[in-house]
C-alpha atoms as a PDB file:
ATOM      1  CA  UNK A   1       0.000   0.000   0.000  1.00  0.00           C
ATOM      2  CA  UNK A   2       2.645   2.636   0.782  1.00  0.00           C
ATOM      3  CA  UNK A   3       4.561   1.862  -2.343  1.00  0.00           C
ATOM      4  CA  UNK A   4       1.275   2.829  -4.485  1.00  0.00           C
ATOM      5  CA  UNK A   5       0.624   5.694  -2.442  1.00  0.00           C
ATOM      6  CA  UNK A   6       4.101   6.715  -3.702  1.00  0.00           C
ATOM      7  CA  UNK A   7       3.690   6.137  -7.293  1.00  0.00           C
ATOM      8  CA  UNK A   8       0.385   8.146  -7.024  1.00  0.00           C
ATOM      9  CA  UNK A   9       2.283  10.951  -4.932  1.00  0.00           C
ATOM     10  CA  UNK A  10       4.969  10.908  -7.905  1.00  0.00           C
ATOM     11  CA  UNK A  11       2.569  11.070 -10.778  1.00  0.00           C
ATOM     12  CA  UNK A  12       0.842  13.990  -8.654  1.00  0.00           C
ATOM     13  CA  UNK A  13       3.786  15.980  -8.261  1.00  0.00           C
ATOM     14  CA  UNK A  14       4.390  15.318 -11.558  1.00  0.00           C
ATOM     15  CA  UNK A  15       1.271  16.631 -13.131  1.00  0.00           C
ATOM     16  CA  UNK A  16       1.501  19.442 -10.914  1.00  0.00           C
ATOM     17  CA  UNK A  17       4.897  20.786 -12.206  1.00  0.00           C
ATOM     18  CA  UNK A  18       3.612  20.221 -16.364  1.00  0.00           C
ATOM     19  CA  UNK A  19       0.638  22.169 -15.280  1.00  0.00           C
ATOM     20  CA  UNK A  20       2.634  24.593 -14.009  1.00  0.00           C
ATOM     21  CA  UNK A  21       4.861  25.702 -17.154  1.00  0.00           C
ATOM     22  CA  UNK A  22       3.689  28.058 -19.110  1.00  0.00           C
ATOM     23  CA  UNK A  23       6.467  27.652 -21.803  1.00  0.00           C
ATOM     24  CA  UNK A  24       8.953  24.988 -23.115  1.00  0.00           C
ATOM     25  CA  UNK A  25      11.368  24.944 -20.039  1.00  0.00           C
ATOM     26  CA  UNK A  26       9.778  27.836 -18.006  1.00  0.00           C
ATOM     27  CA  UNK A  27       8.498  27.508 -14.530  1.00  0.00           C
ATOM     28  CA  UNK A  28       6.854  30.188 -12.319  1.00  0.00           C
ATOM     29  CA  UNK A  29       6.695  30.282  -8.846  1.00  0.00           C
ATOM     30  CA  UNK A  30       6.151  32.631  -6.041  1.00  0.00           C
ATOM     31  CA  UNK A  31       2.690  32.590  -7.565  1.00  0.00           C
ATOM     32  CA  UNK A  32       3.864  33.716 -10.504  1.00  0.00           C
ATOM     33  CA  UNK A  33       6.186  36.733  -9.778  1.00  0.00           C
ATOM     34  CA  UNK A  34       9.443  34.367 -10.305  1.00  0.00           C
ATOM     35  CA  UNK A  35      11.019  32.034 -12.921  1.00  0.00           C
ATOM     36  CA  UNK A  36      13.175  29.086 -13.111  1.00  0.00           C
ATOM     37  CA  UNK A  37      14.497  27.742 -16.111  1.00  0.00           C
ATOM     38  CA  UNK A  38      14.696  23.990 -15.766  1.00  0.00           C
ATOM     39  CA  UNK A  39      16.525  23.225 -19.136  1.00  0.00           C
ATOM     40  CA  UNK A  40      20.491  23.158 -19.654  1.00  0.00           C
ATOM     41  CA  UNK A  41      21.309  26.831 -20.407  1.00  0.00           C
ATOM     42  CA  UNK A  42      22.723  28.292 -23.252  1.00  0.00           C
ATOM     43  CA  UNK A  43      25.904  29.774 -22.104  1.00  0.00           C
ATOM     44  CA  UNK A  44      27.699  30.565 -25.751  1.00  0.00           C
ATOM     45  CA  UNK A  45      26.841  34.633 -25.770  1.00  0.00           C
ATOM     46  CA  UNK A  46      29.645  36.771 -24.168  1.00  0.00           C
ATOM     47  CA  UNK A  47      28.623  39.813 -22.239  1.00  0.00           C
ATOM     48  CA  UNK A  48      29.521  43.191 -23.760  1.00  0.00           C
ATOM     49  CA  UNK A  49      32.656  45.207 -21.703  1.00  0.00           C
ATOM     50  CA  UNK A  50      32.045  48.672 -21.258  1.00  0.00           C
ATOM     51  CA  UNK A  51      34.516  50.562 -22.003  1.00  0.00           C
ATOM     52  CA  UNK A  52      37.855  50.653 -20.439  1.00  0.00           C
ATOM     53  CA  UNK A  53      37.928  54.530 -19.717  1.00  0.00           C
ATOM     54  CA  UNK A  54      34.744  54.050 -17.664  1.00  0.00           C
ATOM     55  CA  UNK A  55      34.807  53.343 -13.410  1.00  0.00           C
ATOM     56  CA  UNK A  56      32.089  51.201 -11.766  1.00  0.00           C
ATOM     57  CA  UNK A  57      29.595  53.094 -10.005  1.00  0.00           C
ATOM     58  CA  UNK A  58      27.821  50.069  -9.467  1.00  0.00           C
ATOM     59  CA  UNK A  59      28.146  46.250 -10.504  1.00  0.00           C
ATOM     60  CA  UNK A  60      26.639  42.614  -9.636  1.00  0.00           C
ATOM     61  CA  UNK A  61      27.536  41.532 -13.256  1.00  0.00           C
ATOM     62  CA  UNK A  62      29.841  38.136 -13.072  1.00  0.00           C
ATOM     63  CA  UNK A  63      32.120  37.316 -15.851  1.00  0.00           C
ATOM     64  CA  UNK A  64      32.761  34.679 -18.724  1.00  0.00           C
ATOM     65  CA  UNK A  65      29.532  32.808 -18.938  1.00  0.00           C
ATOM     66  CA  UNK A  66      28.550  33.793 -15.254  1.00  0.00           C
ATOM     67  CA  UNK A  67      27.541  37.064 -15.716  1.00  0.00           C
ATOM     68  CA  UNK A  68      23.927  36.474 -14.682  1.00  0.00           C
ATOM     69  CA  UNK A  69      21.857  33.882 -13.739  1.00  0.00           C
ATOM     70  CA  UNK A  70      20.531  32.555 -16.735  1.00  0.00           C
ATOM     71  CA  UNK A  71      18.102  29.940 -15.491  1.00  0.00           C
ATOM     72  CA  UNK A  72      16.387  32.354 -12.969  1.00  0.00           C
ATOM     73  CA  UNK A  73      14.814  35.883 -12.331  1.00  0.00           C
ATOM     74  CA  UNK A  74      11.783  37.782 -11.478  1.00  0.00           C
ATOM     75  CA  UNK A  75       8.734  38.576 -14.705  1.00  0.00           C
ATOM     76  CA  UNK A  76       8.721  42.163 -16.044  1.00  0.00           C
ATOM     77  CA  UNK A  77       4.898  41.593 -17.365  1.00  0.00           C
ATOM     78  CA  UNK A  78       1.984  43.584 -18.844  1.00  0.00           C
ATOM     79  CA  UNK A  79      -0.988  43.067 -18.127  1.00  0.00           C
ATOM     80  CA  UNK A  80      -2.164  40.740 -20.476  1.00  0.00           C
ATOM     81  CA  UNK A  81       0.303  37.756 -20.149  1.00  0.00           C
ATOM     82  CA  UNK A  82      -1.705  34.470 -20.341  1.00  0.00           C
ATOM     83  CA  UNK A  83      -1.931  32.904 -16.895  1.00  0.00           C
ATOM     84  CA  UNK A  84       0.011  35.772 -15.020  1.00  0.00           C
ATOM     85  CA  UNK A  85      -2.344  36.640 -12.384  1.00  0.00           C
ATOM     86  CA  UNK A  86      -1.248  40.829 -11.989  1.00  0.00           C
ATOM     87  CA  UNK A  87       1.104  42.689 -14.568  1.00  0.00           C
ATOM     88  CA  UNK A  88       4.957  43.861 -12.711  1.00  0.00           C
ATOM     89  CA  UNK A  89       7.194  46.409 -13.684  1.00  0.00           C
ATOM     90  CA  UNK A  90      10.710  46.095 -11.257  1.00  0.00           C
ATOM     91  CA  UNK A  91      13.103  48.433  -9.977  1.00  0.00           C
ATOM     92  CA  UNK A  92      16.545  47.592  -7.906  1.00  0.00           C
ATOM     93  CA  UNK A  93      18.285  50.446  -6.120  1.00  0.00           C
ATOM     94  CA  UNK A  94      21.978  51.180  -5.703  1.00  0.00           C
ATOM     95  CA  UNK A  95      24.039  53.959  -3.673  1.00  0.00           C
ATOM     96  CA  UNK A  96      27.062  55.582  -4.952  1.00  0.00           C
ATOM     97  CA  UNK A  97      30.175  55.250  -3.284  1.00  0.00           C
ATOM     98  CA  UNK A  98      31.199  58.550  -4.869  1.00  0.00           C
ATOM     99  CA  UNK A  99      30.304  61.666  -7.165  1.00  0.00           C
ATOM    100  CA  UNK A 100      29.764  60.534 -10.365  1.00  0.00           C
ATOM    101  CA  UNK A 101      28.143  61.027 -14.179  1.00  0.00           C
ATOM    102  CA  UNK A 102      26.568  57.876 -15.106  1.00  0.00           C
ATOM    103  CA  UNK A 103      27.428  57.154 -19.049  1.00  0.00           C
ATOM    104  CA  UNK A 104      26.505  53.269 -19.540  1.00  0.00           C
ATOM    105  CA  UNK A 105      23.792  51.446 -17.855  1.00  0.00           C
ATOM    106  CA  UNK A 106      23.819  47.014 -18.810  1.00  0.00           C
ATOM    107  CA  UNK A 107      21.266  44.765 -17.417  1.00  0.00           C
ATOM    108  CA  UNK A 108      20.843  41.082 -17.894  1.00  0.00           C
ATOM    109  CA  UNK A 109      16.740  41.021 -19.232  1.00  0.00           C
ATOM    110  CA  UNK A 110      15.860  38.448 -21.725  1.00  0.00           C
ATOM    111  CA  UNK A 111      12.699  37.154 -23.025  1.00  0.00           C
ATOM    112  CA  UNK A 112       9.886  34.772 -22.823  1.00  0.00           C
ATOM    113  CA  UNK A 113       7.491  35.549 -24.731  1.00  0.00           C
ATOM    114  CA  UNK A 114       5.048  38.055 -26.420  1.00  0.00           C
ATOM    115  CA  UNK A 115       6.208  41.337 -28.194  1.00  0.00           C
ATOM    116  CA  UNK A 116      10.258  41.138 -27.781  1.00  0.00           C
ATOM    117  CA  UNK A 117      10.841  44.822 -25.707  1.00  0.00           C
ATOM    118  CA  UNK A 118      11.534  46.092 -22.584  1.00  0.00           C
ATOM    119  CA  UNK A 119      12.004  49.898 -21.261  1.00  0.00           C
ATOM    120  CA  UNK A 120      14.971  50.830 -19.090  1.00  0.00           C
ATOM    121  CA  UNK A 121      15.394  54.003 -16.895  1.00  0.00           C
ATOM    122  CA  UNK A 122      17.536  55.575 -14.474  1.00  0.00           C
ATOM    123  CA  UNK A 123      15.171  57.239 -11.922  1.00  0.00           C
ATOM    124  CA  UNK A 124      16.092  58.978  -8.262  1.00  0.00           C
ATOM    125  CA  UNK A 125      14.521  58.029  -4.950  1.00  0.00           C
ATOM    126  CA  UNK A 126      10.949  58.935  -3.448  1.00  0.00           C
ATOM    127  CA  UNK A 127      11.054  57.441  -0.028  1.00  0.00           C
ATOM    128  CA  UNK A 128      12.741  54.002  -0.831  1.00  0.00           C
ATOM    129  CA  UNK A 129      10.556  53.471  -4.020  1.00  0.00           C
ATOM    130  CA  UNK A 130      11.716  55.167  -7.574  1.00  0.00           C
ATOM    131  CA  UNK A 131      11.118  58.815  -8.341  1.00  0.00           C
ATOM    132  CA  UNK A 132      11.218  61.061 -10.796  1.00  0.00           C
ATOM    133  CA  UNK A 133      13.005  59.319 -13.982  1.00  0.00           C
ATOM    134  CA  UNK A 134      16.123  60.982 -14.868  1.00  0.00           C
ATOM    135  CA  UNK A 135      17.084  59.340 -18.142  1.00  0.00           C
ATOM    136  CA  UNK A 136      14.915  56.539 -20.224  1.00  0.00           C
ATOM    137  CA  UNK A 137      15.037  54.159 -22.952  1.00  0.00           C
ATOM    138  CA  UNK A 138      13.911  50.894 -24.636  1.00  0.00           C
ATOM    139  CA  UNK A 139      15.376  47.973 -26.081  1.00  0.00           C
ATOM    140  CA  UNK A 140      14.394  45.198 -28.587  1.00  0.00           C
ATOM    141  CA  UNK A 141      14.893  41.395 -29.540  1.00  0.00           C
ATOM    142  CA  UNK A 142      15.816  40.427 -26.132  1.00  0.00           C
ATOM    143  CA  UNK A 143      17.937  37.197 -26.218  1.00  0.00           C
ATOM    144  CA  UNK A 144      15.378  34.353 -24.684  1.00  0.00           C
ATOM    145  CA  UNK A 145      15.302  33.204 -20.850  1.00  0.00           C
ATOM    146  CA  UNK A 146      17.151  30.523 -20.409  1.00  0.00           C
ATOM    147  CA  UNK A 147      20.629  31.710 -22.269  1.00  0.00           C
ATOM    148  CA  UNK A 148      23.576  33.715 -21.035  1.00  0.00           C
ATOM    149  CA  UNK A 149      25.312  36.132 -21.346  1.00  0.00           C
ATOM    150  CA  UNK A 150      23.971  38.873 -23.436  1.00  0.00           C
ATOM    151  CA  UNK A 151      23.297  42.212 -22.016  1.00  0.00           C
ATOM    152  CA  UNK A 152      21.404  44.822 -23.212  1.00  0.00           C
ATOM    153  CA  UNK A 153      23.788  48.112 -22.822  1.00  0.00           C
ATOM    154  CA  UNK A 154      22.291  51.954 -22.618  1.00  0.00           C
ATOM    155  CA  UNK A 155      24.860  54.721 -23.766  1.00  0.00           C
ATOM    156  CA  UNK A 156      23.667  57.865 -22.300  1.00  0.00           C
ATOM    157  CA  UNK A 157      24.651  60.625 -24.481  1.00  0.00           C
ATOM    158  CA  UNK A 158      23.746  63.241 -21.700  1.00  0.00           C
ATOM    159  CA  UNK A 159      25.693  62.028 -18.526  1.00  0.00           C
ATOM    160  CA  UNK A 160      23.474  61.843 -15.446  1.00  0.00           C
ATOM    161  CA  UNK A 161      25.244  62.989 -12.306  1.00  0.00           C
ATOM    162  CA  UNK A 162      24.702  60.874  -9.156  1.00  0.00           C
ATOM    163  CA  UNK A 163      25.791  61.606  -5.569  1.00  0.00           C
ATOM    164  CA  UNK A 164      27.698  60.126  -3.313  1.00  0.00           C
ATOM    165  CA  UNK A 165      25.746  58.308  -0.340  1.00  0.00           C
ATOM    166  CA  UNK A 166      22.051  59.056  -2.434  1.00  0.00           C
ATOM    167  CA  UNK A 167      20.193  56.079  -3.665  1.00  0.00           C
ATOM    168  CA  UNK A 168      19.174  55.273  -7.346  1.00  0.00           C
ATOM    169  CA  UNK A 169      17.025  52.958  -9.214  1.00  0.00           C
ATOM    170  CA  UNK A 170      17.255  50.917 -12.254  1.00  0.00           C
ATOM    171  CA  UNK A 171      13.676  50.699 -13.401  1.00  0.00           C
ATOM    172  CA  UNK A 172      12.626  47.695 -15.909  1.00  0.00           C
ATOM    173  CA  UNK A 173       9.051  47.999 -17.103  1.00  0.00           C
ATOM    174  CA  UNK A 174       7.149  47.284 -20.284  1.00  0.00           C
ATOM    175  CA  UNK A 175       5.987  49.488 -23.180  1.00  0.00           C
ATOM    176  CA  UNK A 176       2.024  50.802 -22.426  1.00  0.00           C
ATOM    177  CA  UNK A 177       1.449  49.546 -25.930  1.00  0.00           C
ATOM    178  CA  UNK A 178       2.467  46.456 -25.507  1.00  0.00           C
ATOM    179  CA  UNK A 179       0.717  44.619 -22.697  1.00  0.00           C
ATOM    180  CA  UNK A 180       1.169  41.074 -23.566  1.00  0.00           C
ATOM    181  CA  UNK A 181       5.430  41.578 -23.357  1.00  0.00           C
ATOM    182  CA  UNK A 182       6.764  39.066 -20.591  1.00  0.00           C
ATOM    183  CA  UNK A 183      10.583  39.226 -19.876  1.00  0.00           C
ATOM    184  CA  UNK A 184      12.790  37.891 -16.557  1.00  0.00           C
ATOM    185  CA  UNK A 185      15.208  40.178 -14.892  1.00  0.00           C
ATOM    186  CA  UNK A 186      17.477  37.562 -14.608  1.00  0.00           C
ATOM    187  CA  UNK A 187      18.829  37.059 -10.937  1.00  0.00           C
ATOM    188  CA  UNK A 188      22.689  38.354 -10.323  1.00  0.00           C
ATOM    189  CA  UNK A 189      25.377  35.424 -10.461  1.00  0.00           C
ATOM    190  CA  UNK A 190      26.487  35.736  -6.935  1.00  0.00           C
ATOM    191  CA  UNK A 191      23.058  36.656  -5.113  1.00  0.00           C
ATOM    192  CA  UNK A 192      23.962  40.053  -4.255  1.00  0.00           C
ATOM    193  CA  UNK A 193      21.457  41.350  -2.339  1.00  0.00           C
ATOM    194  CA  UNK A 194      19.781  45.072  -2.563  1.00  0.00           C
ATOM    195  CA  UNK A 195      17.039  47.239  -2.532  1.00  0.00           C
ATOM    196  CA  UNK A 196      14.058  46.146  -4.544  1.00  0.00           C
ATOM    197  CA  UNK A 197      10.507  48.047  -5.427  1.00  0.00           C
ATOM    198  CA  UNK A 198       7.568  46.744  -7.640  1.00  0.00           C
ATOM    199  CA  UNK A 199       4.703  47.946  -9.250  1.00  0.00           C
ATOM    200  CA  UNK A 200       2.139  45.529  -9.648  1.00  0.00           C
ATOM    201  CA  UNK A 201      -0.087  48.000 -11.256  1.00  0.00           C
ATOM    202  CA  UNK A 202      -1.044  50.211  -8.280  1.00  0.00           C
ATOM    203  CA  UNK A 203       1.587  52.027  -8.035  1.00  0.00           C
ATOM    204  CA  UNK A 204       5.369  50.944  -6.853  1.00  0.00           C
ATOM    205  CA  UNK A 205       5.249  49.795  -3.552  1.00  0.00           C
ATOM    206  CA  UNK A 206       8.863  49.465  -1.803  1.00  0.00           C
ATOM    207  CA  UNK A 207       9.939  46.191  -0.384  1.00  0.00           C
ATOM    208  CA  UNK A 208      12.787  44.186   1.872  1.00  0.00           C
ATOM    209  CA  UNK A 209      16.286  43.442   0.484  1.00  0.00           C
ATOM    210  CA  UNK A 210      16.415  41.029  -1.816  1.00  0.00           C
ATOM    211  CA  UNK A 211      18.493  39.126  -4.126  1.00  0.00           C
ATOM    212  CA  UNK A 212      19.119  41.871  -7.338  1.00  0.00           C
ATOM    213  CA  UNK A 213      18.354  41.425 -10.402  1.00  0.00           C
ATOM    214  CA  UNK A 214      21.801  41.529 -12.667  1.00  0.00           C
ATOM    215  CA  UNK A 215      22.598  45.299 -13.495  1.00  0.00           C
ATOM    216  CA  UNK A 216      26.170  47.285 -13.943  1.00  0.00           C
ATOM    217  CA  UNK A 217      25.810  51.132 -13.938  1.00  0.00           C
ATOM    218  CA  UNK A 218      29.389  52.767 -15.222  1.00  0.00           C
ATOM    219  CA  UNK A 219      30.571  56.521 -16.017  1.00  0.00           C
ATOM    220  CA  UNK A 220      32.982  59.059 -15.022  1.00  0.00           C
END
């Protein structure tokens, strides 16, 4: 008798976790505001170096084929992602160590499924959740969750100064326009942890430390 209940408990469990993905490899949990890639990854892209004249203002990027997690992250949604209970834009905060002019901004997003963008901005602080957005842009043809290590790189023409000791956020969202986008912030390498805010479509709401998303903010 026990062994059977085992063998039911196994094809349970089993049913369970197929019922659960909602793509080819993809699994959500956390009720849906985290993913887990449970295929080998594709580790064959190498990250982009910013440029050698540049200083770090701010980095959880790894190196080689490490320089995010590639089989996990947390969903940067719209609103009309089949089976996604709540759209979810995400922001991760950072303090400066020093004065600075932020020039290049990379983050490790890639892609699941949907219309293939994602919006990226550089915004101050309002009371530990993001402020007023100091510079903004978009990207497209993410690579797709579950590969490594391609980043998507901003190049601010404009340097945005930053202050030493002053917290900032890098802001991943989705395009108003296109509400059925659903990317992964993919986790950092190393689990650095950090300030974290989301917007779940009520308005951002700020949150404990948590394991960051993978971002490297560089500049003079």
């Amino acid at each position: 008798m026990k062994s059977i209940t085992f063998c039911v408990g196994i094809v349970l469990a089993s049913s369970v976790f197929a019922s659960a993905q909602t793509k080819d490899g993809v699994i959500p949990i956390n009720g849906g505001r985290n993913f887990v890639y449970v295929k080998p990854v594709d580790r064959s892209a190498r990250a982009e170096q910013p440029p050698a004249n540049l200083v770090t203002i701010y980095s959880n990027l790894g190196t080689g084929n490490n320089v995010y997690n590639g089989a996990a992250g947390t969903g940067v949604l719209g609103k009309n992602v089949p089976n996604q209970l709540y759209p979810e834009w995400l922001a991760n905060g950072f303090t400066p160590t020093a004065n600075h002019t932020v020039t290049e901004i990379q983050v490790g997003v890639t892609w699941v499924q949907g219309p293939n963008t994602v919006i990226l901005s550089l915004n101050d602080d309002n009371g530990g959740k993001p402020g007023k957005t100091l510079y903004i842009t978009g990207f497209t043809n993410l690579p797709t969750f579950g590969t490594c290590c391609t980043l998507q790189t901003a190049t601010l023409t404009t340097g945005v100064a930053v202050t030493k000791g002053t917290m900032y956020w890098i802001v991943l969202r989705t395009s108003p326009t296109n509400q059925g986008t659903w990317n992964v912030w993919n986790n950092d390498f190393s689990g650095t942890q950090g300030p974290f805010s989301n917007n779940i479509g009520q308005g951002w709401t700020q949150q404990s430390t948590q394991q960051l998303g993978a971002f490297g903010v560089f500049g003079q």
